[in-house]
N, C-alpha and C. Protein backbone atom coordinates (compact mmCIF):
# COMPACT_ATOMS: atom_id res chain seq x y z
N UNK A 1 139.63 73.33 147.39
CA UNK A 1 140.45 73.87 148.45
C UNK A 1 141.42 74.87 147.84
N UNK A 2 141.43 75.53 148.33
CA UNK A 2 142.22 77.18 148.30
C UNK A 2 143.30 77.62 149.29
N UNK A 3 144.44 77.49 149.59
CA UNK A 3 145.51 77.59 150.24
C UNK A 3 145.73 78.69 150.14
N UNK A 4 145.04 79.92 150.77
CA UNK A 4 145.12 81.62 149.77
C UNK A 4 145.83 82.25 151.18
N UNK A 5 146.65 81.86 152.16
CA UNK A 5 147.27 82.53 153.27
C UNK A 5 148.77 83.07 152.81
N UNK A 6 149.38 83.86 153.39
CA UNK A 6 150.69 83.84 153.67
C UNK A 6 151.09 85.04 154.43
N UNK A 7 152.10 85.22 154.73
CA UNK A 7 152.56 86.22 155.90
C UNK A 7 154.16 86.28 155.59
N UNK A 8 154.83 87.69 156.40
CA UNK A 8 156.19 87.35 155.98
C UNK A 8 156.48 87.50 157.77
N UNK A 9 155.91 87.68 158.55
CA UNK A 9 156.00 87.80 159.95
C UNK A 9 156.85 88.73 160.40
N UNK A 10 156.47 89.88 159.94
CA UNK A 10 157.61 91.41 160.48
C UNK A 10 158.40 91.77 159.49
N UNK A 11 158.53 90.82 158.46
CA UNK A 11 159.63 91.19 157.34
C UNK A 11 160.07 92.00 156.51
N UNK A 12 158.65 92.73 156.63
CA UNK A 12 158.56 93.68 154.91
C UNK A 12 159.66 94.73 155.33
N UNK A 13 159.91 94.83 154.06
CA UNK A 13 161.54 95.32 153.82
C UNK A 13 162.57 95.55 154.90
N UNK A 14 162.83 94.37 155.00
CA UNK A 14 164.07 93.97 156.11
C UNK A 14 164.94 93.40 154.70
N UNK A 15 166.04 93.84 155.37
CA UNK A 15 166.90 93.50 153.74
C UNK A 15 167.40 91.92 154.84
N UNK A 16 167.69 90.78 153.47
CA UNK A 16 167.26 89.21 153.41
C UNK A 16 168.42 89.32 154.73
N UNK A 17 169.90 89.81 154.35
CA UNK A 17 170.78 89.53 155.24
C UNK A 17 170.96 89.36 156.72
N UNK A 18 169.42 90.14 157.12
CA UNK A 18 169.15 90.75 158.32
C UNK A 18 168.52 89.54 159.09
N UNK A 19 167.57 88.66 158.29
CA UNK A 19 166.79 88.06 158.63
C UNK A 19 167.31 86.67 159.16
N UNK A 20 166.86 85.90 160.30
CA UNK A 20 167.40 84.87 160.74
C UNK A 20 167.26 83.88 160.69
N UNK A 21 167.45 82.46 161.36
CA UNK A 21 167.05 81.48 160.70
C UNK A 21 166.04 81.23 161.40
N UNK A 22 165.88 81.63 162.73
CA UNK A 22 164.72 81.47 163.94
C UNK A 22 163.48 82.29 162.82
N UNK A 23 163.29 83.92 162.24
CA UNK A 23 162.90 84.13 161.40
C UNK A 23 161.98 84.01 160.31
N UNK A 24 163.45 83.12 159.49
CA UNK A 24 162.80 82.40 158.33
C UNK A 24 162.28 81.16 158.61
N UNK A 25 162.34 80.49 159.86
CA UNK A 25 161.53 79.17 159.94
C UNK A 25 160.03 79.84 160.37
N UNK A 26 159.97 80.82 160.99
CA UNK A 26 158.53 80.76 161.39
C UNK A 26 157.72 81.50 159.99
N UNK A 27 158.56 82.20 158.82
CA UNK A 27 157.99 82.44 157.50
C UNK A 27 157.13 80.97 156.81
N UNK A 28 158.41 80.30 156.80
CA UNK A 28 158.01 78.84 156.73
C UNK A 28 157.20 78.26 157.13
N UNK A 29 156.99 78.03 158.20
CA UNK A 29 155.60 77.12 159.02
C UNK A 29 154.41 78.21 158.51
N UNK A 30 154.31 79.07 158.34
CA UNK A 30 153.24 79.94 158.26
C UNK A 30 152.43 80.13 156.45
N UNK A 31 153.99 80.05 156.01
CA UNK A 31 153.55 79.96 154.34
C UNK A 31 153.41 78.32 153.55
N UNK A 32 153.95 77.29 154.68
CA UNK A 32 153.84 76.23 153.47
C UNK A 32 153.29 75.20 154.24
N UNK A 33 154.17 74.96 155.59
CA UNK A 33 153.44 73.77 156.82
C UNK A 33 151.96 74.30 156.79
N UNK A 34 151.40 75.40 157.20
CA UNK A 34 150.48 75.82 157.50
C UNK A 34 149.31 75.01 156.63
N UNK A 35 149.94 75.32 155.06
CA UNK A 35 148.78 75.00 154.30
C UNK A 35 148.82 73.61 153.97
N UNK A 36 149.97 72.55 154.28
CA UNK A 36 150.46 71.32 154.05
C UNK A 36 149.10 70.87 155.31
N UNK A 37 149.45 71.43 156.39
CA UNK A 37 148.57 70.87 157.63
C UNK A 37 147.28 70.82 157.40
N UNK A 38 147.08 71.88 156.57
CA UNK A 38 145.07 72.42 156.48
C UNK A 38 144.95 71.25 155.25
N UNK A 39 145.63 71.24 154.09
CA UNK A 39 145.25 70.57 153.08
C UNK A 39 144.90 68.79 153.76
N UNK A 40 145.60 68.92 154.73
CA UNK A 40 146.08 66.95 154.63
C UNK A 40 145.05 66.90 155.78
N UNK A 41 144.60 68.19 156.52
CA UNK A 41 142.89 67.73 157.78
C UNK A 41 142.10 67.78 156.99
N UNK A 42 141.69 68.32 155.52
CA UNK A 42 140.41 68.33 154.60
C UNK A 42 140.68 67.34 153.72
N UNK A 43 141.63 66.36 153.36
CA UNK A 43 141.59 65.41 152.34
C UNK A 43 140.61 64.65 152.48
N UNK A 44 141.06 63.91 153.24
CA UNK A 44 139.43 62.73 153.68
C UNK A 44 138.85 62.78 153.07
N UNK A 45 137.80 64.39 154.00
CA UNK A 45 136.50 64.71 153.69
C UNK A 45 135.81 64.70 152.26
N UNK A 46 137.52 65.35 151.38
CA UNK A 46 136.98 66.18 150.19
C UNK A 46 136.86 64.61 149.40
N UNK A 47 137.78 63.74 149.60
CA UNK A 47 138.05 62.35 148.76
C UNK A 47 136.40 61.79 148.87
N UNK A 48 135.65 61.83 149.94
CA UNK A 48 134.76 61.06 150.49
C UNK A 48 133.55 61.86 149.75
N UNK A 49 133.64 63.11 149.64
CA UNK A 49 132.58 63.45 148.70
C UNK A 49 132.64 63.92 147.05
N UNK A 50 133.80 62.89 146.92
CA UNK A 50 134.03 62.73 145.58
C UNK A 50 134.32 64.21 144.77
């Protein structure tokens, strides 16, 4: 498994100060939940075929 996504969702060069927290949470869900979610629906499978 390969977690190869990420996004900054409108960000690129927005200077950091600009950016909000509404923002940076959806950076978040997109760069780390995202792949936390995908990794933990393929565990099972991958455990089960050793």
């Amino acid at each position: 498994l390969v977690n190869n996504a990420g996004g900054v969702a409108g960000q690129v060069g927005r200077p950091l100060e600009e950016v909000t927290p509404e923002d940076w949470q959806v950076i978040f869900d997109v760069n780390l939940t995202g792949a936390f979610n995908f990794s933990q629906a393929v565990a099972p499978g991958m455990k089960a075929s050793g």
